[in-house]
N, C-alpha and C. Protein backbone atom coordinates (compact mmCIF):
# COMPACT_ATOMS: atom_id res chain seq x y z
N UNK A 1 11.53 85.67 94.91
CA UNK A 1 12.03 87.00 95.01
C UNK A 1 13.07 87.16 96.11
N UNK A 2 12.84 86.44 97.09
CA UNK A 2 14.07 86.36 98.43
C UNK A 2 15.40 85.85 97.65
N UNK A 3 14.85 85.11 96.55
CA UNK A 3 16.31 84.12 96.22
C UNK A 3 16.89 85.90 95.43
N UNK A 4 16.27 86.32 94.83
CA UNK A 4 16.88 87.20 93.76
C UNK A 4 17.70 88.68 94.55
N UNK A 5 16.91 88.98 96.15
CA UNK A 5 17.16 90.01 96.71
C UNK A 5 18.33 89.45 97.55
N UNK A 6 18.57 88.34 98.13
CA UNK A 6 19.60 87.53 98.34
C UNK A 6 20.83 87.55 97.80
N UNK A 7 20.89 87.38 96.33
CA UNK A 7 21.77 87.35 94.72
C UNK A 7 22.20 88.72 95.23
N UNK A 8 21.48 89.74 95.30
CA UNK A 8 21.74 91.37 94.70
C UNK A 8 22.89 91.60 95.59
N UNK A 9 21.88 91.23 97.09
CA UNK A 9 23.00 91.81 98.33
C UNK A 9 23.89 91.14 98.11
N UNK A 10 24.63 89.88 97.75
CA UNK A 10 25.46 89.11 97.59
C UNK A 10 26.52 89.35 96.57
N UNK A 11 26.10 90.08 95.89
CA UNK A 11 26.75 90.42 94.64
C UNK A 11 27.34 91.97 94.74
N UNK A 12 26.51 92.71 95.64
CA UNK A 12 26.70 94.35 96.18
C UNK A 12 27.91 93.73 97.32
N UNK A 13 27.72 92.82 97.89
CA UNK A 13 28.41 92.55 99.17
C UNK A 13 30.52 92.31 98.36
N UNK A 14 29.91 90.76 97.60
CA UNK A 14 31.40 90.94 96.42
C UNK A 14 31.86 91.95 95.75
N UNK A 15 31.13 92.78 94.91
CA UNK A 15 31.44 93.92 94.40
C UNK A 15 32.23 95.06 95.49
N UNK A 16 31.45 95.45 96.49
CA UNK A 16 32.73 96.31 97.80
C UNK A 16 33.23 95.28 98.14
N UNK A 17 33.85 94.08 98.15
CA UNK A 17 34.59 93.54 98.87
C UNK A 17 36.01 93.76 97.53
N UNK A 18 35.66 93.89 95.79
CA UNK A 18 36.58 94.04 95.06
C UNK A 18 36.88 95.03 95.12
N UNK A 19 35.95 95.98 95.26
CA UNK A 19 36.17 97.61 94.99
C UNK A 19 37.58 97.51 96.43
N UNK A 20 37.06 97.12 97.60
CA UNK A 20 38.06 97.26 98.68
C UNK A 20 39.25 96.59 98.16
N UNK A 21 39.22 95.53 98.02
CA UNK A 21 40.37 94.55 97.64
C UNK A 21 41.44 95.60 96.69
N UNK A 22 40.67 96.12 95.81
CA UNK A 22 41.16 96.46 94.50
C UNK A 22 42.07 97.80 95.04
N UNK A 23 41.29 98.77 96.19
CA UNK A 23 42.04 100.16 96.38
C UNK A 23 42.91 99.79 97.07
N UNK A 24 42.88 98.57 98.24
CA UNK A 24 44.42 98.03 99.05
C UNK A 24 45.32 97.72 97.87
N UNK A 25 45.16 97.21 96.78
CA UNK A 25 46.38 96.69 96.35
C UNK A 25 46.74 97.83 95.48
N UNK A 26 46.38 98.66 94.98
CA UNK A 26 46.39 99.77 94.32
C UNK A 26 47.51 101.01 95.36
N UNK A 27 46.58 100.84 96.54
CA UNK A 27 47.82 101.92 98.00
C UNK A 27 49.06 100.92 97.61
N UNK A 28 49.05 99.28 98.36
CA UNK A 28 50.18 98.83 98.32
C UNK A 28 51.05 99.27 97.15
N UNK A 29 50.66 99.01 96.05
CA UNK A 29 51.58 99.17 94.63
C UNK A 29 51.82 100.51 94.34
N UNK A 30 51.38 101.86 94.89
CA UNK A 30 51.69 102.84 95.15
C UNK A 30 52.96 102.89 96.37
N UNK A 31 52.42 102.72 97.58
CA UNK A 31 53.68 102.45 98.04
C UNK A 31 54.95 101.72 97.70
N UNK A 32 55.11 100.34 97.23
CA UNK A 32 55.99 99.89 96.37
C UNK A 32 56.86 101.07 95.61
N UNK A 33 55.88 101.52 94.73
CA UNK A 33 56.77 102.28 93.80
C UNK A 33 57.76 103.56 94.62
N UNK A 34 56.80 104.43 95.55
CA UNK A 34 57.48 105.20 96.36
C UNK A 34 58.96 104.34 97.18
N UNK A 35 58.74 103.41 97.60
CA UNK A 35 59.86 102.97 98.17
C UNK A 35 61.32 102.46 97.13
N UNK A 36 60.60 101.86 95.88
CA UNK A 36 61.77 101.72 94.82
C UNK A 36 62.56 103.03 94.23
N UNK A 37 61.84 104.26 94.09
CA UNK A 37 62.33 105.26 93.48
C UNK A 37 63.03 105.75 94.87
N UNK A 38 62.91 105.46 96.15
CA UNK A 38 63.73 105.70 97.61
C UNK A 38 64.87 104.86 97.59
N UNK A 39 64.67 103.48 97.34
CA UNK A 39 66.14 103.28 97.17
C UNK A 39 66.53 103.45 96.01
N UNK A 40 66.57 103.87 94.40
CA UNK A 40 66.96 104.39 93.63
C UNK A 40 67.32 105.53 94.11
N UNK A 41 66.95 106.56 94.39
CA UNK A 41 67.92 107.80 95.22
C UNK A 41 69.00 107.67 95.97
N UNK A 42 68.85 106.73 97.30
CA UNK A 42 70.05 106.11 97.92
C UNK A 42 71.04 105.58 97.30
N UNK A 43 70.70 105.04 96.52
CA UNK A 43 71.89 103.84 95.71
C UNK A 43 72.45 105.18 94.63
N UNK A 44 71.50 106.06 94.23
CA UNK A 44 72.84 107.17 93.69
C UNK A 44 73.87 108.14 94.07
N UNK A 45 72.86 108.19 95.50
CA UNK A 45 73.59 109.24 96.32
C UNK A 45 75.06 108.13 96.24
N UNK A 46 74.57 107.18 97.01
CA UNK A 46 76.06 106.08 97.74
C UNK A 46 77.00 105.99 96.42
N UNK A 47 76.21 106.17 95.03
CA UNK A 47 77.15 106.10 94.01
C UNK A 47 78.01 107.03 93.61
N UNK A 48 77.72 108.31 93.44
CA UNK A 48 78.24 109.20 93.39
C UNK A 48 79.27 109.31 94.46
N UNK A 49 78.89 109.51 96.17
CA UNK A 49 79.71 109.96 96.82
C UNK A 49 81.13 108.89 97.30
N UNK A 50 80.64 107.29 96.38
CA UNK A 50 81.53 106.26 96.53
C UNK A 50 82.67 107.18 95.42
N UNK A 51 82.05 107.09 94.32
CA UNK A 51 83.14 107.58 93.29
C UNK A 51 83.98 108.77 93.89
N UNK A 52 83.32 109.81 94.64
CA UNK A 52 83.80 111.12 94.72
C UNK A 52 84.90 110.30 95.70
N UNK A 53 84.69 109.43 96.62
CA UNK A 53 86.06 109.54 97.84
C UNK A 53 86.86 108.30 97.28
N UNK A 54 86.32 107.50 95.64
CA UNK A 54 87.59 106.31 95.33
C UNK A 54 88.56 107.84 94.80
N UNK A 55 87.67 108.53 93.57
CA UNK A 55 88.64 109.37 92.87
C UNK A 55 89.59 110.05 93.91
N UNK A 56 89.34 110.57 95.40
CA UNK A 56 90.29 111.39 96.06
C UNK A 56 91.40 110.12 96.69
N UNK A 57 90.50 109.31 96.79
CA UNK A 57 91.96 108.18 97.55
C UNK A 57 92.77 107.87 96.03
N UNK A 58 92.80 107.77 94.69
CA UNK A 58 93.38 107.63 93.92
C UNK A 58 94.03 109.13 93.71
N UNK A 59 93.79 110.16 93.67
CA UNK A 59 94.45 111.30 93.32
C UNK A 59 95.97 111.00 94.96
N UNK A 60 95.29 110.86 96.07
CA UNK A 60 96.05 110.20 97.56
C UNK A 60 97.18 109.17 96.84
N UNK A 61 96.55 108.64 95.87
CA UNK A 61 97.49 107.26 96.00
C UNK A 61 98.84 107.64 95.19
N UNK A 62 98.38 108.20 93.96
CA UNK A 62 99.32 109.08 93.18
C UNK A 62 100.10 110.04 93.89
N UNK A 63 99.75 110.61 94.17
CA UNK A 63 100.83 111.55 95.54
C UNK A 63 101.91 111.09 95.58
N UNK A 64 100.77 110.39 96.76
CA UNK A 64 102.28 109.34 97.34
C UNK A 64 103.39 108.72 96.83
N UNK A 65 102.92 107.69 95.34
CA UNK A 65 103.71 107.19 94.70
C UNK A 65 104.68 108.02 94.00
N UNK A 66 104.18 109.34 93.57
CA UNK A 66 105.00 110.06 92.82
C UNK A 66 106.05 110.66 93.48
N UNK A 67 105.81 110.88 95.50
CA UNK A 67 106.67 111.33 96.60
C UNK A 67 107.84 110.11 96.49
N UNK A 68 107.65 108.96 96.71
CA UNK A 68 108.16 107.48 96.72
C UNK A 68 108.97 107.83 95.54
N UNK A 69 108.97 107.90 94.45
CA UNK A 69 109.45 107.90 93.09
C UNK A 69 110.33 108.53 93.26
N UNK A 70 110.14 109.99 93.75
CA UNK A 70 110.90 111.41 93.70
C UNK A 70 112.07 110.76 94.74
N UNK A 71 112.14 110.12 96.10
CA UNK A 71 112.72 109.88 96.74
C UNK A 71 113.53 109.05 96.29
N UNK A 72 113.46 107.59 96.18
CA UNK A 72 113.92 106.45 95.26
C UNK A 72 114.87 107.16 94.69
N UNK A 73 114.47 108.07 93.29
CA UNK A 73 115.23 108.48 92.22
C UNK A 73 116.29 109.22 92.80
N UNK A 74 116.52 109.97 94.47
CA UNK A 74 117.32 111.04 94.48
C UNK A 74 118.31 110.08 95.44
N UNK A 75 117.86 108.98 96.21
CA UNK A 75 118.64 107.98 97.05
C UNK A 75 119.74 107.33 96.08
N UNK A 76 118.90 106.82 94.74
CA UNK A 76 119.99 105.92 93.70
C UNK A 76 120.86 107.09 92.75
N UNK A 77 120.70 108.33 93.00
CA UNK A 77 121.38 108.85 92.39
C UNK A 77 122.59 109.73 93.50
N UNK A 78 122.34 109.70 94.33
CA UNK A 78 123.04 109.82 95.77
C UNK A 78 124.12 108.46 95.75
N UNK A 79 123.90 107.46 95.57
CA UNK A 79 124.30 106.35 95.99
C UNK A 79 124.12 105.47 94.73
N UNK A 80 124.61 105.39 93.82
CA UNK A 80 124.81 104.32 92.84
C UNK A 80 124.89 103.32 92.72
N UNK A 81 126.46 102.98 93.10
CA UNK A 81 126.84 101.79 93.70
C UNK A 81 126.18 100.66 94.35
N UNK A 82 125.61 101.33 95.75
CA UNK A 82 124.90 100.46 96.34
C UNK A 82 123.67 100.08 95.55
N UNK A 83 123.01 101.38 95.18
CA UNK A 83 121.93 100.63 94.73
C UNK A 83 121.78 99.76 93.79
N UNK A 84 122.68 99.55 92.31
CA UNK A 84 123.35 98.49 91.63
C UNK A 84 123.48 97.01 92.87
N UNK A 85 124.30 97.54 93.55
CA UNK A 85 124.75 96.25 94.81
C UNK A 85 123.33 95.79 95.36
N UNK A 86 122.17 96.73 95.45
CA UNK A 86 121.18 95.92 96.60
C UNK A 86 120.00 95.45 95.05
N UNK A 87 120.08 95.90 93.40
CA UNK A 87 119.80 95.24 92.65
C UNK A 87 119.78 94.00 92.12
N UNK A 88 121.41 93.94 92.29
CA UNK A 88 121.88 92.54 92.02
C UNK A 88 121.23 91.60 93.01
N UNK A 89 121.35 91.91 94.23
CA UNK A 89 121.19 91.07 95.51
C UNK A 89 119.93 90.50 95.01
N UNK A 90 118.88 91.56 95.28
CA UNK A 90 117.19 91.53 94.62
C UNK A 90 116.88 89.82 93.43
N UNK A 91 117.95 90.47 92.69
CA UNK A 91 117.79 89.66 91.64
C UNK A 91 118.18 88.61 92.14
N UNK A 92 119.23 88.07 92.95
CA UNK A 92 120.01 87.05 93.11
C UNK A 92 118.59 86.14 94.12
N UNK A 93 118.48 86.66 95.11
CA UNK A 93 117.43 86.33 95.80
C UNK A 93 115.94 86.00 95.03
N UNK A 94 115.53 86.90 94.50
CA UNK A 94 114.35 86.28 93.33
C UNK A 94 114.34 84.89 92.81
N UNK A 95 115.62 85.09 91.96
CA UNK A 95 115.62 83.82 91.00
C UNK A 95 115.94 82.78 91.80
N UNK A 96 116.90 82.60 92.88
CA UNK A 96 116.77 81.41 93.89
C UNK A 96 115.23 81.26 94.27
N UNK A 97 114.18 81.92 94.86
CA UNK A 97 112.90 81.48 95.15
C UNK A 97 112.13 80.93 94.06
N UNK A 98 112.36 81.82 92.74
CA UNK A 98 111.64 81.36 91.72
C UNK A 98 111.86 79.81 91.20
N UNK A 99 113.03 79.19 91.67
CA UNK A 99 113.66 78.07 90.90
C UNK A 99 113.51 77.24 91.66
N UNK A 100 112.84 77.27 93.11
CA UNK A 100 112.18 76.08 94.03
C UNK A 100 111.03 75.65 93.59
C-alpha cells in the first residue's frame, strides 16, 4: 500500500508539475502573440508614414524638375545659338569618351 500511496503522490506531484508547465507556456505563447501583433502595428505605422514622406519628397522632386525645365526652356530660348554651340560641344565630348 506504501508502494501505491507513493505512485498517487507521484503522479499528483507530475500532474501539477504539467498543469504548471502547461499554464507557463500557455502565458509565454500569449505573450508571443501580444508582442507579434506589436510589431505588426509598428511595421504599419513605419509603412504608411514611410510612404506618406517618399510620396511628398516625390511631389518635392517634381517641383523642382518642372522649375529646372521651366528655366532651361526660357535660357535656350533667350539664347539659341549658344545653346546649339554648348550641344554640339556635349555631343562632341560624349562620343570622344564613349570611343575609349
Amino acid at each position: 500500500m506504501a508502494t501505491t500511496a507513493s505512485k498517487t503522490k507521484s503522479n499528483t506531484a507530475t500532474s501539477d508539475a504539467d498543469v504548471t508547465a502547461n499554464d507557463s507556456l500557455s502565458d509565454a505563447f500569449q505573450h508571443m502573440q501580444g508582442a507579434a501583433n506589436s510589431v505588426k502595428a509598428a511595421a504599419s505605422t513605419l509603412t504608411s508614414s514611410s510612404s506618406v514622406a517618399a510620396r511628398e519628397a516625390i511631389a518635392q522632386g517634381k517641383e523642382k524638375a518642372y522649375a529646372a525645365s521651366n528655366q532651361a526652356d526660357g535660357w535656350v530660348k533667350e539664347r539659341p545659338y549658344t545653346s546649339m554651340g554648348l550641344a554640339f560641344a556635349a555631343g562632341v565630348v560624349l562620343t570622344g569618351l564613349l570611343k575609349k
